[in-house]
PDB file of N, CA and C in Angstrom:
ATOM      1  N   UNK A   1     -68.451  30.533 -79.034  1.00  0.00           N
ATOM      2  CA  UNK A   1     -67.486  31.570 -79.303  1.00  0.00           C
ATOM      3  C   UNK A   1     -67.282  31.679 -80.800  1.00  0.00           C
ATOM      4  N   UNK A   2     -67.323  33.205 -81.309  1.00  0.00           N
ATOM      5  CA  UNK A   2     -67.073  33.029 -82.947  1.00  0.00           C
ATOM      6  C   UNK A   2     -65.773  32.559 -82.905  1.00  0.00           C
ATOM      7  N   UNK A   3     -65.390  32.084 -84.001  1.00  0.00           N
ATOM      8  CA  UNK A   3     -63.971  31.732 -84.401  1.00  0.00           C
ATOM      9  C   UNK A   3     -62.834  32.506 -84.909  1.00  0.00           C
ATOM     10  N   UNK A   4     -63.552  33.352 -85.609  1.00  0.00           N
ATOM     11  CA  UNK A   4     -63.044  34.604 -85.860  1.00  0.00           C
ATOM     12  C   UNK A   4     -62.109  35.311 -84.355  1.00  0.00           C
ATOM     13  N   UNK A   5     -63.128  34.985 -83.537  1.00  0.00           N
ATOM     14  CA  UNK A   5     -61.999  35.948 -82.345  1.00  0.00           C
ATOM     15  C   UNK A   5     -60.853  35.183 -81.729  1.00  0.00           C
ATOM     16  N   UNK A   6     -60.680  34.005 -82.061  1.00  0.00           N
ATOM     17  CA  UNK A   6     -59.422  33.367 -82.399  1.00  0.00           C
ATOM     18  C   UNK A   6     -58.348  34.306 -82.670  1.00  0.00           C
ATOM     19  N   UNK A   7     -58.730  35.082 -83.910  1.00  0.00           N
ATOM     20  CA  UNK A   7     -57.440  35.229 -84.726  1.00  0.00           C
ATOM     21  C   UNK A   7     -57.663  36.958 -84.194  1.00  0.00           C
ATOM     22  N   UNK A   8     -58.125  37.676 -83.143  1.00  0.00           N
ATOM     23  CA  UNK A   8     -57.729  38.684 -82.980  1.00  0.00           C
ATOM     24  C   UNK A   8     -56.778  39.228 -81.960  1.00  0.00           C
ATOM     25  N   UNK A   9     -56.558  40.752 -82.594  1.00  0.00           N
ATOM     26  CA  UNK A   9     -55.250  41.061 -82.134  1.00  0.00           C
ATOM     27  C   UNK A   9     -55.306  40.957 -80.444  1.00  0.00           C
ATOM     28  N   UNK A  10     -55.758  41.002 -80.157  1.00  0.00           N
ATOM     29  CA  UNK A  10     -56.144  41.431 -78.519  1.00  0.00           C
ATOM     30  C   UNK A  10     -56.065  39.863 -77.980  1.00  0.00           C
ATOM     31  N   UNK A  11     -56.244  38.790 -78.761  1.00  0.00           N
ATOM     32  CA  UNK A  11     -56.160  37.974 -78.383  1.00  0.00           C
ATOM     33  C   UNK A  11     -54.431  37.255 -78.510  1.00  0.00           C
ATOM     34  N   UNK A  12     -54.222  37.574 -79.664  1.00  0.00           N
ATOM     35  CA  UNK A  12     -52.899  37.391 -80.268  1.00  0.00           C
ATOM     36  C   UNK A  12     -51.849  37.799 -79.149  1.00  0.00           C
ATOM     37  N   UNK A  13     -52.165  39.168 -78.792  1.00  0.00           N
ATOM     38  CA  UNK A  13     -50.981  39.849 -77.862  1.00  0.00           C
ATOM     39  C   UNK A  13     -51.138  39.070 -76.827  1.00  0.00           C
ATOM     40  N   UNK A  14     -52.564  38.772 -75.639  1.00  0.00           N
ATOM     41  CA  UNK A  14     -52.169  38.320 -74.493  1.00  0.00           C
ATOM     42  C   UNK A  14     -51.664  36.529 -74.474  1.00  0.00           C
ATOM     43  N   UNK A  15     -51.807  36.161 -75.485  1.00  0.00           N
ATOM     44  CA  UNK A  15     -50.815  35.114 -75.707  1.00  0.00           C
ATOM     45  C   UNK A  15     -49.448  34.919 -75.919  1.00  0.00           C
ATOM     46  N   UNK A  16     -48.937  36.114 -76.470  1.00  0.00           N
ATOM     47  CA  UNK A  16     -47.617  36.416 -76.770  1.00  0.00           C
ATOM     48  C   UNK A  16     -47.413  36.707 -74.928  1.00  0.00           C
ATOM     49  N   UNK A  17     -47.637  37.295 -74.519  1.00  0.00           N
ATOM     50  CA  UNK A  17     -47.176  38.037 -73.202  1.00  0.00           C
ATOM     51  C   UNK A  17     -47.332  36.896 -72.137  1.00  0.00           C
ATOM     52  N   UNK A  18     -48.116  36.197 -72.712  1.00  0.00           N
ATOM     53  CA  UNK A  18     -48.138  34.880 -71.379  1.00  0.00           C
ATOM     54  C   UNK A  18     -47.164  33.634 -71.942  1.00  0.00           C
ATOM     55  N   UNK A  19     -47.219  33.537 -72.903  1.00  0.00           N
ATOM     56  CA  UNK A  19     -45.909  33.581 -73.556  1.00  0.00           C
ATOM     57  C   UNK A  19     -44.105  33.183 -72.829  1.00  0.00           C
ATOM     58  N   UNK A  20     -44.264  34.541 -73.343  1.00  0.00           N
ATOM     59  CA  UNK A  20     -43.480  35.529 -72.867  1.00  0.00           C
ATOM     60  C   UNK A  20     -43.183  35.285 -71.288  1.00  0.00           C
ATOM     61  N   UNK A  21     -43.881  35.406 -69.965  1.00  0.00           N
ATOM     62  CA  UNK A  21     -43.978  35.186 -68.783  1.00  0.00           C
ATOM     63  C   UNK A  21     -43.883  33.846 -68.681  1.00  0.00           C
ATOM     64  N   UNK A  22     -44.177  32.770 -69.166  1.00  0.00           N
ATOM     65  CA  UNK A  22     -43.855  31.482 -68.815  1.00  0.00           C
ATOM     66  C   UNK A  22     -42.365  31.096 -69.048  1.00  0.00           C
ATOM     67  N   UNK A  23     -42.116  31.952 -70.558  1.00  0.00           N
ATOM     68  CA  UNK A  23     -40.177  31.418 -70.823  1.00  0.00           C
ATOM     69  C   UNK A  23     -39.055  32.296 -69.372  1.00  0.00           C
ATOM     70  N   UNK A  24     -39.905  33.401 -69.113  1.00  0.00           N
ATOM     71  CA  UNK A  24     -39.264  33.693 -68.098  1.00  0.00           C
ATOM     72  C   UNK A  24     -39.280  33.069 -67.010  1.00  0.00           C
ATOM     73  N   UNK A  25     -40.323  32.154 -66.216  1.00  0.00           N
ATOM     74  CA  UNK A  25     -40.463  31.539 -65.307  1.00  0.00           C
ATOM     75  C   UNK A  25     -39.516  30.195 -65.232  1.00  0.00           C
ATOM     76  N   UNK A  26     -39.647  30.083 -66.457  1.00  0.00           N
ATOM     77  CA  UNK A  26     -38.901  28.772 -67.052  1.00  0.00           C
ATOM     78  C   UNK A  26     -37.301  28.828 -66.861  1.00  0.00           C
ATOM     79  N   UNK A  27     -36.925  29.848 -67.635  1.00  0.00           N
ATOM     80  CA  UNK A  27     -35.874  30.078 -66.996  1.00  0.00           C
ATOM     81  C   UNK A  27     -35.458  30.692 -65.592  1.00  0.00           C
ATOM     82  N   UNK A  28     -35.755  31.106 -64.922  1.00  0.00           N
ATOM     83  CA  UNK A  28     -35.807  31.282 -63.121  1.00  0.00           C
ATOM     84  C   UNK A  28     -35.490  30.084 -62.928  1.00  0.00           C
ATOM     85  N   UNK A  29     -36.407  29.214 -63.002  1.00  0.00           N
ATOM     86  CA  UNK A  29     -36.253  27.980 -62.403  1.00  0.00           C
ATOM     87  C   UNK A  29     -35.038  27.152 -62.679  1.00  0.00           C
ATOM     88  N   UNK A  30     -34.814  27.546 -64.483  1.00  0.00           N
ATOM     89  CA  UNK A  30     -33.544  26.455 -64.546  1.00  0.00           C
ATOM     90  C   UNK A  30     -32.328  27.036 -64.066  1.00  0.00           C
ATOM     91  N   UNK A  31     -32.145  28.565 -63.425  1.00  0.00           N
ATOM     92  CA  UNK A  31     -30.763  29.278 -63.145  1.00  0.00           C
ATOM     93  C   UNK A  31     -30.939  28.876 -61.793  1.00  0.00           C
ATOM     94  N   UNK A  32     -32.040  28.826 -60.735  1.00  0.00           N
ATOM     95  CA  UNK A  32     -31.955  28.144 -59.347  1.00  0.00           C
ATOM     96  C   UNK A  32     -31.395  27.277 -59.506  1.00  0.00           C
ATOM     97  N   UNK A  33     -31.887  26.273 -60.372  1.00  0.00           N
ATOM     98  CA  UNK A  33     -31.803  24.796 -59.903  1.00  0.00           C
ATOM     99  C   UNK A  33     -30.400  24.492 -60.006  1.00  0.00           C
ATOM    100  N   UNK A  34     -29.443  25.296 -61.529  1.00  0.00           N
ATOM    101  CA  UNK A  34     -29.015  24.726 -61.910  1.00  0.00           C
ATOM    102  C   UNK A  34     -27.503  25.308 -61.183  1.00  0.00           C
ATOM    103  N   UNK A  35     -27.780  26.951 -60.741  1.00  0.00           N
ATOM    104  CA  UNK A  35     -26.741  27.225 -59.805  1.00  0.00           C
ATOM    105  C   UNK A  35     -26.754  26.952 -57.649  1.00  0.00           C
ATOM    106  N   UNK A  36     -27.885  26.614 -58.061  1.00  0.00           N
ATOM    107  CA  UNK A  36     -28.133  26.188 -56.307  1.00  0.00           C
ATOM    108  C   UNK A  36     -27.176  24.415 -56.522  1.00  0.00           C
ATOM    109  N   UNK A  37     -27.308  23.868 -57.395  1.00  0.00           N
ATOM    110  CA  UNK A  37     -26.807  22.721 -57.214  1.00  0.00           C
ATOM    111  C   UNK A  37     -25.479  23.361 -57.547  1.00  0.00           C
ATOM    112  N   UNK A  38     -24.707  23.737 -58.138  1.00  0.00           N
ATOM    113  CA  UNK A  38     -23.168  24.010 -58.453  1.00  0.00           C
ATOM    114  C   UNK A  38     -22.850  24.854 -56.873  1.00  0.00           C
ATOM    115  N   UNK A  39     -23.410  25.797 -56.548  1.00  0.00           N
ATOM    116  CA  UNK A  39     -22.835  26.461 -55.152  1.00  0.00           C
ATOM    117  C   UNK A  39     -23.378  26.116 -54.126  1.00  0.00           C
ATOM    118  N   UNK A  40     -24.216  25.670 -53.913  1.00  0.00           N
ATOM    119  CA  UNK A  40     -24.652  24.884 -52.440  1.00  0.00           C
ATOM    120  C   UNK A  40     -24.281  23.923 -52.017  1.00  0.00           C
ATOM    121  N   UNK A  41     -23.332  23.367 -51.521  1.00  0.00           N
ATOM    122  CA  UNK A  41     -22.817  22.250 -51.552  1.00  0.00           C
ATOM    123  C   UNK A  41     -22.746  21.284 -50.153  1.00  0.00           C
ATOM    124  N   UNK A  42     -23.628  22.116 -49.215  1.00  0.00           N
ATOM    125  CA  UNK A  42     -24.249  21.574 -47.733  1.00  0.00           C
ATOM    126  C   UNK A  42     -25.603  21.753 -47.831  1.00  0.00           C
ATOM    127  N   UNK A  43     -25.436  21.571 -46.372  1.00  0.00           N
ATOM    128  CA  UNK A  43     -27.170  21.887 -45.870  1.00  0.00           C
ATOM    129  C   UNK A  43     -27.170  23.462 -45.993  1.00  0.00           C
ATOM    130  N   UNK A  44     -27.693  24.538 -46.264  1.00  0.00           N
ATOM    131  CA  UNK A  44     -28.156  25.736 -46.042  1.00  0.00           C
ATOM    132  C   UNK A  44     -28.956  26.325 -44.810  1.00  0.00           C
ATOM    133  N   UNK A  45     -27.855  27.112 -44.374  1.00  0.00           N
ATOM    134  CA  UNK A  45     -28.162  27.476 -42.983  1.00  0.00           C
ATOM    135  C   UNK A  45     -29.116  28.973 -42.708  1.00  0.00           C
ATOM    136  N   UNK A  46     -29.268  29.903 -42.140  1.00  0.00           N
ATOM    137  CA  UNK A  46     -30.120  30.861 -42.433  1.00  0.00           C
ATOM    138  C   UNK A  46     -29.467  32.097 -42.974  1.00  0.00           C
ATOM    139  N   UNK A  47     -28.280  31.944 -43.837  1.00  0.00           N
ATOM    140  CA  UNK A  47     -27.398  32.626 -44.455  1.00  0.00           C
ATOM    141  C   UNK A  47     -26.653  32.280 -45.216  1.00  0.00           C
ATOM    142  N   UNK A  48     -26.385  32.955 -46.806  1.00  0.00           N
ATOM    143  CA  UNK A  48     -25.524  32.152 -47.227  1.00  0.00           C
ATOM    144  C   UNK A  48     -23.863  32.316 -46.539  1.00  0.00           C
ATOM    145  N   UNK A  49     -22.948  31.475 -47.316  1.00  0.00           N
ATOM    146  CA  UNK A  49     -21.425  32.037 -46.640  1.00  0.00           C
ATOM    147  C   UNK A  49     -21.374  32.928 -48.056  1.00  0.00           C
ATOM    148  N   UNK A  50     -19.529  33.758 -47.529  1.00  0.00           N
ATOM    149  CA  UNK A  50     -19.422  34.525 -48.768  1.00  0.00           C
ATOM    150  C   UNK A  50     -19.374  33.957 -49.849  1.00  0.00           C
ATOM    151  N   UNK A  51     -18.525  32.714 -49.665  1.00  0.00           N
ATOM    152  CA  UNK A  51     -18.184  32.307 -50.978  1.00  0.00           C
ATOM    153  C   UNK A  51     -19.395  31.237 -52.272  1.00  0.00           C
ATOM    154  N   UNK A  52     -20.649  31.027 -51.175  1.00  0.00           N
ATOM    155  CA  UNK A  52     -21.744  30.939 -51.901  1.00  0.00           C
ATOM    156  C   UNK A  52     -22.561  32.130 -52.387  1.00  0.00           C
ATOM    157  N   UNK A  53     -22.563  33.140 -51.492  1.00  0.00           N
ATOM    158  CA  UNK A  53     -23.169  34.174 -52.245  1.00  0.00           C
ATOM    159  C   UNK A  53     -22.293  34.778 -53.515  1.00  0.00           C
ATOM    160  N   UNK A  54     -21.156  34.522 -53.604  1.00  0.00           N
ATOM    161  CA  UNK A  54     -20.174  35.020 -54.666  1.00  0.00           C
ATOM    162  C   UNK A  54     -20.418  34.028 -55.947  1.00  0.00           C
ATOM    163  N   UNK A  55     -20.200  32.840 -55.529  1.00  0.00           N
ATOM    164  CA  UNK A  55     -20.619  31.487 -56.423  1.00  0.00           C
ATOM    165  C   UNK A  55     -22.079  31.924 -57.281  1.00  0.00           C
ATOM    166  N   UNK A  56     -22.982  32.067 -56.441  1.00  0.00           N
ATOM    167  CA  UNK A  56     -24.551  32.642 -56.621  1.00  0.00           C
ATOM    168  C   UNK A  56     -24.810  33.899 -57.751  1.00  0.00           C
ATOM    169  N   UNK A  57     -23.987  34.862 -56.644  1.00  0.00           N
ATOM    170  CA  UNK A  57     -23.907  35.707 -58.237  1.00  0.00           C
ATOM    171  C   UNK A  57     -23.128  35.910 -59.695  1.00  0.00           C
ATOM    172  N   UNK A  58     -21.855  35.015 -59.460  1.00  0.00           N
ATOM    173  CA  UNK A  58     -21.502  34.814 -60.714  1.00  0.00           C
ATOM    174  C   UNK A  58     -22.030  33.760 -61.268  1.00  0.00           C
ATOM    175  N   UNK A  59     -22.584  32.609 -60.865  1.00  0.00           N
ATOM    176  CA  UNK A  59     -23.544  31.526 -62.034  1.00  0.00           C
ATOM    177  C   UNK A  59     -24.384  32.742 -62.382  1.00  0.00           C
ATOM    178  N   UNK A  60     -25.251  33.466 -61.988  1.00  0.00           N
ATOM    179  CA  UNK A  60     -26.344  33.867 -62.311  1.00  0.00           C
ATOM    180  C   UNK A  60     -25.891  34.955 -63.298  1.00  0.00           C
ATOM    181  N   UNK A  61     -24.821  35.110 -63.112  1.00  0.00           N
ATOM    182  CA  UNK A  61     -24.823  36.287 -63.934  1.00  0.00           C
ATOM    183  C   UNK A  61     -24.267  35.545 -65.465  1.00  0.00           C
ATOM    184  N   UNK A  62     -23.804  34.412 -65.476  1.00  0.00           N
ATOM    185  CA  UNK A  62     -23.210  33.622 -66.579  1.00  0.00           C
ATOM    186  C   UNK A  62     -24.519  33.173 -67.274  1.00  0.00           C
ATOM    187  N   UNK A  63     -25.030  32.997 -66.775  1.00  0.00           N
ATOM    188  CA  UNK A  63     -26.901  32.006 -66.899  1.00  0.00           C
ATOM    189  C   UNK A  63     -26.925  33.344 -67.775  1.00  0.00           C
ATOM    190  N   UNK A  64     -27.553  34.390 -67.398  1.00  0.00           N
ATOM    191  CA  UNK A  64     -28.363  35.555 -67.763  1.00  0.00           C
ATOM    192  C   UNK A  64     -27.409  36.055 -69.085  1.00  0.00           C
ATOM    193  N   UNK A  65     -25.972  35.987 -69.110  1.00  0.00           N
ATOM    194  CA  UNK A  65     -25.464  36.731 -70.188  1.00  0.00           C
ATOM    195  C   UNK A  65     -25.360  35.653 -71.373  1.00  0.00           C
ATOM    196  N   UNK A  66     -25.182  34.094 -71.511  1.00  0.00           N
ATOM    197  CA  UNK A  66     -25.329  33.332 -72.201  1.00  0.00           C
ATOM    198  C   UNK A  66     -26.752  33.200 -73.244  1.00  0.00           C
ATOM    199  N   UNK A  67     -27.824  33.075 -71.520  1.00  0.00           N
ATOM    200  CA  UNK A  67     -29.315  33.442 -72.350  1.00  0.00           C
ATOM    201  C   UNK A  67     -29.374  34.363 -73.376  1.00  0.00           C
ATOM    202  N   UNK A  68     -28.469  35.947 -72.696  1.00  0.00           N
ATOM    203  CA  UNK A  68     -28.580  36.694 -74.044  1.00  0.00           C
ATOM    204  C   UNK A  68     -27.993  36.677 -75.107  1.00  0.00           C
ATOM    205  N   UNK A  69     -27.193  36.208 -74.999  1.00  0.00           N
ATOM    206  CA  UNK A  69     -26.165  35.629 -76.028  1.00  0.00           C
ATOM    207  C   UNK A  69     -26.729  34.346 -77.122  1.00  0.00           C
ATOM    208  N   UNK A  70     -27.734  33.619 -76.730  1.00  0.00           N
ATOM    209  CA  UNK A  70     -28.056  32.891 -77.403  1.00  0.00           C
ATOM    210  C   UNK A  70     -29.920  33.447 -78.376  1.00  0.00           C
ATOM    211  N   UNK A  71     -30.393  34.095 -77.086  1.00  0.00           N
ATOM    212  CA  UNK A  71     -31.566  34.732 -77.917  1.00  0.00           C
ATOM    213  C   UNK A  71     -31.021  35.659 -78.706  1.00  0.00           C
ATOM    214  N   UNK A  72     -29.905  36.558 -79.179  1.00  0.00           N
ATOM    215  CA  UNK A  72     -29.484  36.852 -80.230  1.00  0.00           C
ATOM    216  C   UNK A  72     -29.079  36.271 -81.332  1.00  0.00           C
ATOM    217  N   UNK A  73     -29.012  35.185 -81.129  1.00  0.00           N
ATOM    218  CA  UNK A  73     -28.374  34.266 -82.249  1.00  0.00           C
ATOM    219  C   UNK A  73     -29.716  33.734 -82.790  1.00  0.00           C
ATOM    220  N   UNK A  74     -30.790  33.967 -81.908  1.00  0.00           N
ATOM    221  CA  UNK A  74     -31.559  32.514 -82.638  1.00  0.00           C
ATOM    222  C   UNK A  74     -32.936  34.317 -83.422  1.00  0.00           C
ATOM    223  N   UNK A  75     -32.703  35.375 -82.753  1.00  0.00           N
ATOM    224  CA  UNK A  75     -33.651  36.117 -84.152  1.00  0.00           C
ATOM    225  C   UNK A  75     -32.589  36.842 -84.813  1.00  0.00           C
ATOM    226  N   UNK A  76     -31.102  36.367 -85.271  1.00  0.00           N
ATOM    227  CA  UNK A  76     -30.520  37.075 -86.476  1.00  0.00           C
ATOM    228  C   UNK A  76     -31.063  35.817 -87.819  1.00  0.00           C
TER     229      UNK A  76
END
């Protein structure tokens, strides 16, 4: 392989974008883990109750607005 195509753009981008797709995966995983352990607090039956699905969507929504809250801070 030349070496040169190392450093091209086409190569550059699909690294950025996979990238990119892994920090997202990354985080998925840590908002499961980290709100399934705070609101699940039995065995899980083939439904959540209300007050886990309520639990569920407010971690997640705390997870997601913090994340943005902090990737703003870190490209000012």
């Amino acid at each position: 392989m030349d070496p040169s195509a190392l450093n091209s753009p086409e190569l550059q981008n699909l690294l950025a974008q996979e990238k990119e797709k892994a920090m997202i995966s990354e985080m998925i995983s840590k908002l499961t883990s980290s709100c399934w352990d705070k609101c699940i607090t039995g065995s899980p039956g083939s439904k959540f109750s209300s007050s886990e699905a309520n639990c569920l969507t407010n971690c997640a929504q705390r997870y997601m607005d913090m994340s943005l809250v902090i990737m703003k801070r870190l490209h000012q």
